[in-house]
Protein backbone atom coordinates (compact mmCIF):
# COMPACT_ATOMS: atom_id res chain seq x y z
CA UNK A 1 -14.10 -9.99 -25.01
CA UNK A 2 -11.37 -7.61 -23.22
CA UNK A 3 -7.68 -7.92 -23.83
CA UNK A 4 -5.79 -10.49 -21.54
CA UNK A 5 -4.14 -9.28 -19.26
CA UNK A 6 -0.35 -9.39 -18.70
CA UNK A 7 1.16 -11.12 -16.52
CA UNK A 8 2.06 -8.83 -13.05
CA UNK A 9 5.43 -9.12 -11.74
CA UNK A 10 5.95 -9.04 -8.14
CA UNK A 11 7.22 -5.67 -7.34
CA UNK A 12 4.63 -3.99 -9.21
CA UNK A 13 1.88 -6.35 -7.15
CA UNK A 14 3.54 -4.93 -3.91
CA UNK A 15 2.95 -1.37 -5.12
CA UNK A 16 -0.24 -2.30 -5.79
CA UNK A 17 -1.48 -3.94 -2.43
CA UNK A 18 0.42 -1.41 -0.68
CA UNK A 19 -2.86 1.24 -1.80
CA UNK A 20 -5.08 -1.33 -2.13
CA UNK A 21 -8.35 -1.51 -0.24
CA UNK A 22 -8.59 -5.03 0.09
CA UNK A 23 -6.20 -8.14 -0.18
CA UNK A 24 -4.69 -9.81 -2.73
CA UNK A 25 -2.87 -12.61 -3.78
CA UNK A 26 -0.23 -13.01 -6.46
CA UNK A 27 -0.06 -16.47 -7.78
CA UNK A 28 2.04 -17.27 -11.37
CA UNK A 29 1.77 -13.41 -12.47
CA UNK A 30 -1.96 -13.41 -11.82
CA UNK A 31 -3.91 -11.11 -9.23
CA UNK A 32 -6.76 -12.89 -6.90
CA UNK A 33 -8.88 -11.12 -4.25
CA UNK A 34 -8.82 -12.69 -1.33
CA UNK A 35 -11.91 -13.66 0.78
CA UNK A 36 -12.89 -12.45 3.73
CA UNK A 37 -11.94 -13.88 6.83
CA UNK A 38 -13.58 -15.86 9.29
CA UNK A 39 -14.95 -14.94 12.78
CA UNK A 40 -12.79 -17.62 13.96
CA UNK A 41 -9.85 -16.29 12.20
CA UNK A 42 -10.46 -12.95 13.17
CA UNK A 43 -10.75 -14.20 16.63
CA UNK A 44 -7.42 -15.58 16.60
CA UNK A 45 -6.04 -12.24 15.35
CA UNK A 46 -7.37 -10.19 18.10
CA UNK A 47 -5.92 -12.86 20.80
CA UNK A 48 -2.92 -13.00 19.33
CA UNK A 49 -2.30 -8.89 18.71
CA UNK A 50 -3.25 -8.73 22.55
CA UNK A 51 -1.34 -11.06 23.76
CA UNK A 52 1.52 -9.77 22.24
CA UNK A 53 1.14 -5.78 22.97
CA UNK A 54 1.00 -7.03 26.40
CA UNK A 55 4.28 -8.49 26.14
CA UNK A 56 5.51 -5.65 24.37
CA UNK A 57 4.25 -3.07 27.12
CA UNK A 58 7.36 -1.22 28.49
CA UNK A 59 9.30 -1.52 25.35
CA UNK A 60 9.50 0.95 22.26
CA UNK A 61 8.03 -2.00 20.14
CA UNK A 62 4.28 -2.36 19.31
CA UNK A 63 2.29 -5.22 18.23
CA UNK A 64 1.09 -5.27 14.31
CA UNK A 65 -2.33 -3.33 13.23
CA UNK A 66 -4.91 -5.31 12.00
CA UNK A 67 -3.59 -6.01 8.44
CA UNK A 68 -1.98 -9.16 9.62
């Protein structure tokens, strides 16, 4: 068996999903991938980033990247 791991406080999981690859989820000092999203969700996400840049157009603001 491997050691156990310690438990992670939360600014050291921020540093660490700041270079991560993938998403995470911190939950009582333990680290958890996080599954994919759906097409519906991701559907939602590309509605919603549009709809907003085009409310944004003409400001100095932009609309979040795809890491929502």
């Amino acid at each position: 068996m491997g050691e156990p791991r310690l438990p992670m406080d939360p600014a050291t999981y921020l540093a660490f999903e700041r270079e991560a690859k993938d998403k995470h989820e911190l939950w009582g000092g333990e680290v958890y991938a996080m599954s994919g999203a759906s097409l519906a969700h991701n559907c939602i996400v590309a509605n919603l980033v549009r709809r907003l840049g085009e409310r944004l157009d003409g400001t100095p603001h932009e609309p979040p990247g795809e890491r929502l």
